[in-house]
Protein backbone atom coordinates (compact mmCIF):
# COMPACT_ATOMS: atom_id res chain seq x y z
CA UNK A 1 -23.69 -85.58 -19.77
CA UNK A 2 -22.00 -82.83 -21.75
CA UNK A 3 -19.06 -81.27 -20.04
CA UNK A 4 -19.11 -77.97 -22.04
CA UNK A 5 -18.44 -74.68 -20.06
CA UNK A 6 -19.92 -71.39 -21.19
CA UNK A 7 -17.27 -69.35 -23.27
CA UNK A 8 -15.14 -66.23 -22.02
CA UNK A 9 -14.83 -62.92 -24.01
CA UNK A 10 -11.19 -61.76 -23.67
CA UNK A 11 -10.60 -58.16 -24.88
CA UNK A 12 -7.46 -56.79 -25.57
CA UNK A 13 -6.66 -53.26 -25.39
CA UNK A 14 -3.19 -51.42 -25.32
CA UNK A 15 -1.74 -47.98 -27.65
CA UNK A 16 -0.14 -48.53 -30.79
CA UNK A 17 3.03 -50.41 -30.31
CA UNK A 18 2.51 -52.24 -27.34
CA UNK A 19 2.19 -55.79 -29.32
CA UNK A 20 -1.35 -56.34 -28.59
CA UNK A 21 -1.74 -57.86 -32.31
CA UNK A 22 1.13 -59.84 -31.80
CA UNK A 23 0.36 -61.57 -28.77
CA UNK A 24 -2.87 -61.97 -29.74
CA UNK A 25 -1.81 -64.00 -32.60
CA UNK A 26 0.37 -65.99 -30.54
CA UNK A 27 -2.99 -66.87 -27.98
CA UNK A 28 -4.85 -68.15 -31.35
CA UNK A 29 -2.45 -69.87 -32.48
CA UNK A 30 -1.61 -71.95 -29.42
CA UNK A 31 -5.00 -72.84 -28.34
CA UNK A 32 -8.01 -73.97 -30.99
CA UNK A 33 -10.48 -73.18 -28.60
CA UNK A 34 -9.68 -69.73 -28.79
CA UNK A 35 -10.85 -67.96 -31.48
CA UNK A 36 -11.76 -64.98 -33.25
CA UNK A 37 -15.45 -63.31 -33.55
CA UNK A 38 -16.64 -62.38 -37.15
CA UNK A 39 -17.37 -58.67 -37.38
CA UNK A 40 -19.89 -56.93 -39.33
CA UNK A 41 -18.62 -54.02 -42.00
CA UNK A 42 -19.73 -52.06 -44.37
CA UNK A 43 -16.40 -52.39 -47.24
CA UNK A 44 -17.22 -54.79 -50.20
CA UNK A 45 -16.36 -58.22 -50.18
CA UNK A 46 -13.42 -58.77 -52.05
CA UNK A 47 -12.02 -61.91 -53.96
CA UNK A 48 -11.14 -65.11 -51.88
CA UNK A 49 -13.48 -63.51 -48.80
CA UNK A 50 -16.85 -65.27 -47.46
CA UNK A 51 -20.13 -63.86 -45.99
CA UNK A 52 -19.48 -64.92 -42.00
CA UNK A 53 -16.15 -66.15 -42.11
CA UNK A 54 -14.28 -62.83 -43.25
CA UNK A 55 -16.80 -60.48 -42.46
CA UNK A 56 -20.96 -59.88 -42.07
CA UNK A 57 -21.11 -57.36 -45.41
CA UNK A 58 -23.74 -54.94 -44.91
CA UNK A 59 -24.83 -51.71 -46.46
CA UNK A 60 -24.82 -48.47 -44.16
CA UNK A 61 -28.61 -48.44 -43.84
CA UNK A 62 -28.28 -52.13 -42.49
CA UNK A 63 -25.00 -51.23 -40.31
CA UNK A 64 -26.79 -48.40 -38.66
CA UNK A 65 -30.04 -50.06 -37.95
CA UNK A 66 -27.82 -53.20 -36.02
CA UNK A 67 -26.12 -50.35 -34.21
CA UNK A 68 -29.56 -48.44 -33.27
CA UNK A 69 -30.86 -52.14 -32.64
CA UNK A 70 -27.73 -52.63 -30.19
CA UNK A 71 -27.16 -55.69 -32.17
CA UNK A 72 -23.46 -54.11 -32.90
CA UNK A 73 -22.39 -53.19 -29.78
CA UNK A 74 -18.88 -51.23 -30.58
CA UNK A 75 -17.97 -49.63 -34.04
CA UNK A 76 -15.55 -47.87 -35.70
CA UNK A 77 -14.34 -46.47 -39.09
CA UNK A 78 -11.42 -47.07 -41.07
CA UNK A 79 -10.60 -45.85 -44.44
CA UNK A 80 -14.27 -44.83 -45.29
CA UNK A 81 -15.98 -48.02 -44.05
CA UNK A 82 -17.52 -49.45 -40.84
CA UNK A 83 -16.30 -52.17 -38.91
CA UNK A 84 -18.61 -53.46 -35.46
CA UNK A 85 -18.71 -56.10 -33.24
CA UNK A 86 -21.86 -57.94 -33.58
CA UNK A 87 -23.96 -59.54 -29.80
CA UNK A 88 -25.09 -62.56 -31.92
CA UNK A 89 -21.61 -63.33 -33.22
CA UNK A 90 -20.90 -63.09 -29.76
CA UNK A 91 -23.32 -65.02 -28.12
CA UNK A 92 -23.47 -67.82 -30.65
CA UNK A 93 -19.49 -68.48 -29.76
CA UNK A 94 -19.56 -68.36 -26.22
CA UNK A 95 -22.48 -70.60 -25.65
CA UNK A 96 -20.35 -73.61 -27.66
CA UNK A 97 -17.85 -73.15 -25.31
CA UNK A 98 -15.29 -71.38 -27.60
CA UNK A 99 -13.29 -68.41 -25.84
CA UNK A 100 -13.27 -65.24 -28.04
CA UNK A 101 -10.70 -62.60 -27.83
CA UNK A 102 -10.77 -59.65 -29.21
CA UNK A 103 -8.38 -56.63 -29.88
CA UNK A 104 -10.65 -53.25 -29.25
CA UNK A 105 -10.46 -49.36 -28.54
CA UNK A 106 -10.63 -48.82 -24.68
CA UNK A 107 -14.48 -47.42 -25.49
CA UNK A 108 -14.77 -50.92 -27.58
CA UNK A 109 -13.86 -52.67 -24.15
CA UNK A 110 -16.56 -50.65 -22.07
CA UNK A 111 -19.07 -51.48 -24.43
CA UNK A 112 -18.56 -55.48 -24.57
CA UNK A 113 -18.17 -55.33 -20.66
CA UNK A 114 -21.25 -53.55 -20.26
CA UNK A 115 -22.84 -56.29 -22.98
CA UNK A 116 -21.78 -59.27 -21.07
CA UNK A 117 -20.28 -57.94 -17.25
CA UNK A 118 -20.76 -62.00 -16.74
CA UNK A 119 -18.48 -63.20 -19.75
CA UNK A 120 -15.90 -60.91 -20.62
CA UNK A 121 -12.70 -59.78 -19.07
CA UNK A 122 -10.51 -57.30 -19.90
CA UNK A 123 -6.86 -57.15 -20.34
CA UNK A 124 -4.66 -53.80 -20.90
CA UNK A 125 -1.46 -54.28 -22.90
CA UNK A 126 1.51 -52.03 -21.95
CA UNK A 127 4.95 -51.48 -22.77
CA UNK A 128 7.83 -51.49 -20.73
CA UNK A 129 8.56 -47.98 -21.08
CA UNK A 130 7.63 -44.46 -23.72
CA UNK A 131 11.11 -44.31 -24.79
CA UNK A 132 10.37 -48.22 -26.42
CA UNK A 133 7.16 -47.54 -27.58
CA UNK A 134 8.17 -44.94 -29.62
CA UNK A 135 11.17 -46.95 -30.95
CA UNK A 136 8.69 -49.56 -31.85
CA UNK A 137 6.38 -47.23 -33.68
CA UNK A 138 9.30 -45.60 -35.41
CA UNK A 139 10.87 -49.13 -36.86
CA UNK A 140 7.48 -49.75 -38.13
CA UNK A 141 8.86 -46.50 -40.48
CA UNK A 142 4.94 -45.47 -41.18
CA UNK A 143 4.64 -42.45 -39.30
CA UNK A 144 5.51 -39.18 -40.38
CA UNK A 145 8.15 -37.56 -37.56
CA UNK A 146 4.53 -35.36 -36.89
CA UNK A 147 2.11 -38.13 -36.74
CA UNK A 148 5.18 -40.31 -34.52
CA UNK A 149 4.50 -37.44 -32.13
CA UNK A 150 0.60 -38.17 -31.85
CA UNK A 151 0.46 -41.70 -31.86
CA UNK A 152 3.27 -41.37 -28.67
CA UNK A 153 1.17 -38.52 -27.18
CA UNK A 154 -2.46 -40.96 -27.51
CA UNK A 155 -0.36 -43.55 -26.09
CA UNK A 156 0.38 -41.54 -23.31
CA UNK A 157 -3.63 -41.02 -22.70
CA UNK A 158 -4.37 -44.16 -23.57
CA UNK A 159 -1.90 -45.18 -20.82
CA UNK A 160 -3.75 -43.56 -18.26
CA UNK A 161 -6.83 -45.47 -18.47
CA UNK A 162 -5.41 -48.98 -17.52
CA UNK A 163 -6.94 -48.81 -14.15
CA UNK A 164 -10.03 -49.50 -15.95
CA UNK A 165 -9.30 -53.03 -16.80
CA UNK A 166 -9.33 -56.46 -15.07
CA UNK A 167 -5.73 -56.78 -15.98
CA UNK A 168 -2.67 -55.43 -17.30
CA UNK A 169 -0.26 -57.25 -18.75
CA UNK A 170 3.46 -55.10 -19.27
CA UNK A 171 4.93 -56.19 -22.65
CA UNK A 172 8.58 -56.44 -22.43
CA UNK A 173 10.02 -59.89 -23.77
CA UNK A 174 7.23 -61.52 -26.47
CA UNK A 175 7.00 -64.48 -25.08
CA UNK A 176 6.90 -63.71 -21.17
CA UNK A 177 3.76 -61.37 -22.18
CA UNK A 178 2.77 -64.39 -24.33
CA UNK A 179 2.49 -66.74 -21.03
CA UNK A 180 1.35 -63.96 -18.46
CA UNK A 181 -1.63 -63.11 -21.41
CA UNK A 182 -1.96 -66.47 -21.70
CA UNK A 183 -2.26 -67.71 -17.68
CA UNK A 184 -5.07 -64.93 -17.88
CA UNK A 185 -7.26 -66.82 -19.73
CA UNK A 186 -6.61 -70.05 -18.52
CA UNK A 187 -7.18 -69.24 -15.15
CA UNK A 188 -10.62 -67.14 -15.74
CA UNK A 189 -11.82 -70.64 -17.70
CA UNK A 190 -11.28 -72.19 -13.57
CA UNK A 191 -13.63 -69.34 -11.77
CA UNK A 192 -16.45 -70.83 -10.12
CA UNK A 193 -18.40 -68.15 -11.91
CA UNK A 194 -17.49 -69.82 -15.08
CA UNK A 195 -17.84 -73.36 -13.36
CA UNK A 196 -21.18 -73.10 -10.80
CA UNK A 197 -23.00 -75.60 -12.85
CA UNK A 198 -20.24 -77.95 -12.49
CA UNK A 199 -21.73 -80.87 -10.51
CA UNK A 200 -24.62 -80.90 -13.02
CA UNK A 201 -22.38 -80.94 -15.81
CA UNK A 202 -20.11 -83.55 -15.05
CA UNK A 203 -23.52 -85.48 -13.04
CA UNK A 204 -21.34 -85.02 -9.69
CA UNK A 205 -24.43 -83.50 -8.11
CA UNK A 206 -25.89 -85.51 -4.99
CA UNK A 207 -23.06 -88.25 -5.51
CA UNK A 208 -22.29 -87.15 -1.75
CA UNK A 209 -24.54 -88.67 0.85
């Protein structure tokens, strides 16, 4: 009998700086069955890229219906295009068993959570203090001394709204945020939410008598 466990949805949220990305990257790396979803966009496909491995190309009329459809459940823009998170890309990963994570806006994370309250959980990234966030955004030598300013002040907001999440994970030393993200997931895959079925999976159930 197969042992396979429904999938978790993992999203990541934090301000610019914290090391989300990074310890994201880390979390992939380290465990196969975590993985990535596939997002829809509306930005050409360019050379070496794949429809459904890089992206889900679509034209603006077809991005907007999947959003009016609720098909993509979170969007946003970036340099002129549209990049969303798409319920059957979703769906169809979760219900092999693979955990996705994902790295969203804190309105990105309200809208997965209110997709699947069941499957996802939600972790907020922090830093250890202002003072090193803004050192971090200033070595990545980007920022104008005027946009340094914003990004520290939406931090600051951003900050604020960590209550919201199932989790919050302070990101001081790379690798300690690595095992704390990482003892997250592991420990959400042992819920008996994600593990009621159990005794029919494993064909435990009336072994007792």
């Amino acid at each position: 009998m197969s042992t396979v466990r429904r999938g978790l949805i993992a999203v990541i949220s934090g301000p610019s700086g914290s090391g989300k990305g990074t310890l994201i990257n880390r979390i992939v790396k380290q465990d196969a069955n975590v993985c990535y979803a596939v997002s829809a966009t509306t930005r050409e496909m360019r050379y070496g890229e794949a429809e459904g491995v890089t992206y889900y190309y679509k034209s603006d009329a077809e991005f907007d219906q999947l959003v009016a459809t609720g098909e993509i459940l979170e969007w946003d823009s970036f340099c002129g295009y549209k990049y969303g998170t798409l319920r059957s890309e979703l769906e169809s990963k979760i219900s092999k068993g693979q955990d996705v994570i994902l790295d969203l806006t804190v309105p990105g994370a309200r809208a997965i959570k209110k997709a699947f309250p069941e499957d996802c959980i939600t972790a907020f990234i922090l830093p250890p203090s202002i003072e090193e966030l803004e050192k971090r955004i200033r070595g990545r030598q980007r920022e104008t001394e005027e946009q340094l300013k914003l990004r520290v002040h939406e931090a600051q907001r951003e900050i604020e709204l960590y209550r919201e999440f199932d989790y919050s994970v302070i990101n001081d030393d790379l690798d300690t945020g690595v095992d704390h993200l990482w003892a997250i997931i592991k420990a959400e895959r042992l819920t008996y939410k994600r593990n009621s079925d159990v005794l029919n999976r494993l064909n435990l159930k009336g072994a007792i008598v």
